[in-house]
C-alpha atoms as a PDB file:
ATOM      1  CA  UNK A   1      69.231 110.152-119.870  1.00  0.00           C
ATOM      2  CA  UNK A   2      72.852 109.203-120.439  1.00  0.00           C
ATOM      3  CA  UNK A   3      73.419 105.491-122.152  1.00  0.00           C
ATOM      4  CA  UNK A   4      76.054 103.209-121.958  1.00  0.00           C
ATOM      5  CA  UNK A   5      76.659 100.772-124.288  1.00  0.00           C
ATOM      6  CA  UNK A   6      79.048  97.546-124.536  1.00  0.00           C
ATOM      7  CA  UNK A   7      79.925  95.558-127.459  1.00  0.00           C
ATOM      8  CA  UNK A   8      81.218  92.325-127.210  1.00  0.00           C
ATOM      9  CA  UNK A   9      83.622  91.190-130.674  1.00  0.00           C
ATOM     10  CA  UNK A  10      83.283  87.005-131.022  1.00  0.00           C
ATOM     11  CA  UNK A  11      85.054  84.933-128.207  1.00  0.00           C
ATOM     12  CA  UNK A  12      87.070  82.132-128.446  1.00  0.00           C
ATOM     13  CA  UNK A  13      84.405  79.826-126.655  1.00  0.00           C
ATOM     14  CA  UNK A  14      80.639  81.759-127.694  1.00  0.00           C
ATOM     15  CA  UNK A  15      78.595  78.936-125.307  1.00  0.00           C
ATOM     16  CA  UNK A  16      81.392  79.722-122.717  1.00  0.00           C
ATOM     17  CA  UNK A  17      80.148  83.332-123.213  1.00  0.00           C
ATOM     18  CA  UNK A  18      76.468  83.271-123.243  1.00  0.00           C
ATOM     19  CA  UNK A  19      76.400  80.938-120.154  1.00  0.00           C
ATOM     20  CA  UNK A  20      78.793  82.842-118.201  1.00  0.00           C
ATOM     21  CA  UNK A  21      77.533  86.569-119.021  1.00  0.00           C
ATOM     22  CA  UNK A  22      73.713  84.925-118.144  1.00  0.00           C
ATOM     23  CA  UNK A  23      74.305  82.882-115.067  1.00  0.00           C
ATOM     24  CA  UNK A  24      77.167  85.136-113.583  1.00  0.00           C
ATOM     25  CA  UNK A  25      77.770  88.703-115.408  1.00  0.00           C
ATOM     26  CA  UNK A  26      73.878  89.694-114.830  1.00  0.00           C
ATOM     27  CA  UNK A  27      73.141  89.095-111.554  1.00  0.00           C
ATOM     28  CA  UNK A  28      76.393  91.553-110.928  1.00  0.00           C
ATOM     29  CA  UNK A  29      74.389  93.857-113.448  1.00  0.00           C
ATOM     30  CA  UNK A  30      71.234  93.722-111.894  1.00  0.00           C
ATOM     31  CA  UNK A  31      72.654  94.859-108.367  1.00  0.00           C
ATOM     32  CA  UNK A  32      74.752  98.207-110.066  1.00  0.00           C
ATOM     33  CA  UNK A  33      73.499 101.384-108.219  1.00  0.00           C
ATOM     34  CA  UNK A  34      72.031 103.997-110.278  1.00  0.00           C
ATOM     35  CA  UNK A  35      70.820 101.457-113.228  1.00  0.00           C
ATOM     36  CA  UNK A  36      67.437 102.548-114.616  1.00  0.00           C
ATOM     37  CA  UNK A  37      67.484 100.401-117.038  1.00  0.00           C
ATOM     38  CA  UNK A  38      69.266  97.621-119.093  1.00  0.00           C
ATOM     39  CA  UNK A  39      69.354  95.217-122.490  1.00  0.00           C
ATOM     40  CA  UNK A  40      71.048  92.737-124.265  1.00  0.00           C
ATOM     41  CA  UNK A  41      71.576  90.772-127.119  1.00  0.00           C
ATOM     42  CA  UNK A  42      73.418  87.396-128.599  1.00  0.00           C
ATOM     43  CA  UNK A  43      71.480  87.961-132.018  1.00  0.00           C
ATOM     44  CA  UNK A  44      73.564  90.705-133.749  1.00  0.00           C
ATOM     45  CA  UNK A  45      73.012  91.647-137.054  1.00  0.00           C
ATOM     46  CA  UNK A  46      74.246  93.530-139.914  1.00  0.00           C
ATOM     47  CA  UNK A  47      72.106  95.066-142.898  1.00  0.00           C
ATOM     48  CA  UNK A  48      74.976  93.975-145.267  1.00  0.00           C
ATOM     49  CA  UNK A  49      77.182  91.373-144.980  1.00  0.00           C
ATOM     50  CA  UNK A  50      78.965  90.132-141.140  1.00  0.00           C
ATOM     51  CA  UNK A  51      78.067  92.225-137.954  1.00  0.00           C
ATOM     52  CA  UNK A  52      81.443  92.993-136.611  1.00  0.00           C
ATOM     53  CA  UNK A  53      79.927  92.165-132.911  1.00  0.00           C
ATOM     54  CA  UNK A  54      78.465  89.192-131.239  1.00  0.00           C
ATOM     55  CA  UNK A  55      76.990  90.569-128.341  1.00  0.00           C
ATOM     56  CA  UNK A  56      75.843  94.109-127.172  1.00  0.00           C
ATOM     57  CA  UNK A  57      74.797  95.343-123.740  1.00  0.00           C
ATOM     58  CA  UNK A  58      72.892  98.509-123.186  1.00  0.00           C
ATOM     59  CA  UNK A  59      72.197 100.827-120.078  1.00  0.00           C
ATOM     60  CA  UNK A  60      70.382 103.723-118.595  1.00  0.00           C
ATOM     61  CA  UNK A  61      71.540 106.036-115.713  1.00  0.00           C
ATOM     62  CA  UNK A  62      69.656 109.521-115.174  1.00  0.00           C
ATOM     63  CA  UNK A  63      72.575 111.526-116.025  1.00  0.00           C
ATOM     64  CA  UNK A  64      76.737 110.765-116.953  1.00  0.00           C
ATOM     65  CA  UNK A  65      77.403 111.493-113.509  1.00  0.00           C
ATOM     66  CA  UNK A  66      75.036 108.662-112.307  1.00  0.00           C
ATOM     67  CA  UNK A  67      76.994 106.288-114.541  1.00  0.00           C
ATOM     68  CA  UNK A  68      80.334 108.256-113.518  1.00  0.00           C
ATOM     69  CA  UNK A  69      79.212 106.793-109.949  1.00  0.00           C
ATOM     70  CA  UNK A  70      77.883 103.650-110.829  1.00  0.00           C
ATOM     71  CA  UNK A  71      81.172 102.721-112.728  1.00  0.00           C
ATOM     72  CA  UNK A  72      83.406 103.913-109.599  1.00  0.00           C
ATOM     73  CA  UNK A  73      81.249 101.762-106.919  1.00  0.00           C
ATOM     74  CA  UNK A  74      82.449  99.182-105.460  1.00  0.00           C
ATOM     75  CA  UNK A  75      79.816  97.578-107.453  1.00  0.00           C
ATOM     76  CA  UNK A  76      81.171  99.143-110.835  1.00  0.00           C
ATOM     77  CA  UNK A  77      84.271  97.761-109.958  1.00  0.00           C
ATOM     78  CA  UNK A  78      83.292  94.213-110.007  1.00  0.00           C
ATOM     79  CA  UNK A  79      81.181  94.523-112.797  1.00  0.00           C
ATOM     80  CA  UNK A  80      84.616  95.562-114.559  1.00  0.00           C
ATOM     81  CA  UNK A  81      86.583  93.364-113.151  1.00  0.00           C
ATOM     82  CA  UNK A  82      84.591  90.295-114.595  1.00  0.00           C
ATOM     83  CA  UNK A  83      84.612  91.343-117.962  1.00  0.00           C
ATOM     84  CA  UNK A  84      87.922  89.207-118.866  1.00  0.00           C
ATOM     85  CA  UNK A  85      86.114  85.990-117.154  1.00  0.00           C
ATOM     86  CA  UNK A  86      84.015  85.855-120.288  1.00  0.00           C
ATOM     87  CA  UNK A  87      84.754  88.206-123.056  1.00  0.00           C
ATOM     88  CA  UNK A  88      87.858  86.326-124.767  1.00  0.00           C
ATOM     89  CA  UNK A  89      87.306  88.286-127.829  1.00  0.00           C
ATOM     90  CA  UNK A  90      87.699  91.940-126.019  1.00  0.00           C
ATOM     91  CA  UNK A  91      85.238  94.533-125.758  1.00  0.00           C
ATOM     92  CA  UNK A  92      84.542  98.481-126.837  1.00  0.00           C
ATOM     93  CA  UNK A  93      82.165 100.568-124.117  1.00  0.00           C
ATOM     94  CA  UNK A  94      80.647 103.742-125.371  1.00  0.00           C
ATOM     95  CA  UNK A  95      78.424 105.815-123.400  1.00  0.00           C
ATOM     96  CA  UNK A  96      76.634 109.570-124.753  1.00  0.00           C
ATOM     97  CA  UNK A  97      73.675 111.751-123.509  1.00  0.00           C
ATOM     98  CA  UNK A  98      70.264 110.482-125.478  1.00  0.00           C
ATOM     99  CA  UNK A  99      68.496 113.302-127.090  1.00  0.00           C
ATOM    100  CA  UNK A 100      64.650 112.731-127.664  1.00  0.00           C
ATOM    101  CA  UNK A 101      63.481 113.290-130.937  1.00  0.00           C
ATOM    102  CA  UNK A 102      60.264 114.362-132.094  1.00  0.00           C
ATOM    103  CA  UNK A 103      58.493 113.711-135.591  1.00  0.00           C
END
């Protein structure tokens, strides 16, 4: 499984945010080919002292080259694209391969 993860710093306008990435930014999500997957989150914490993010976004593809392909459809490309409609405050995207762990 290969992960991609978004994480949102504080906007200007954090209603403006929430309603917009809800009512407009998910439905785009929801429709992104090869998406196994997905999460999110307004309620980010720290252990100690002010988490340095407001919001974080999480999601699956099979493989990097799934999200390689999901990121360059058409699709992808919107997704993108409507980042600055909402996300006044910028935004850092990670992604990595997920390696199961056993105990």
């Amino acid at each position: 499984m290969h992960k991609l993860v978004v994480l949102y710093s504080k906007p200007a306008d954090p209603d403006h945010f929430r309603d917009y990435y809800v009512t407009n930014h998910l439905p785009l999500i929801m429709n992104w080919p090869g998406l196994l997957a997905w999460r999110y989150s307004f309620d980010v914490a720290a252990t100690k002292g002010e988490a340095p993010y407001f919001a974080v976004f999480e999601g699956d593809f099979a493989d990097a080259a799934a999200m390689a392909a999901a990121r360059a459809s058409p699709q992808g490309q919107r997704v993108a694209a409507d980042v600055a409609n909402y996300a006044t405050g910028g935004a850092v995207i990670i992604h990595y391969p997920v390696q199961d762990g056993t105990g």
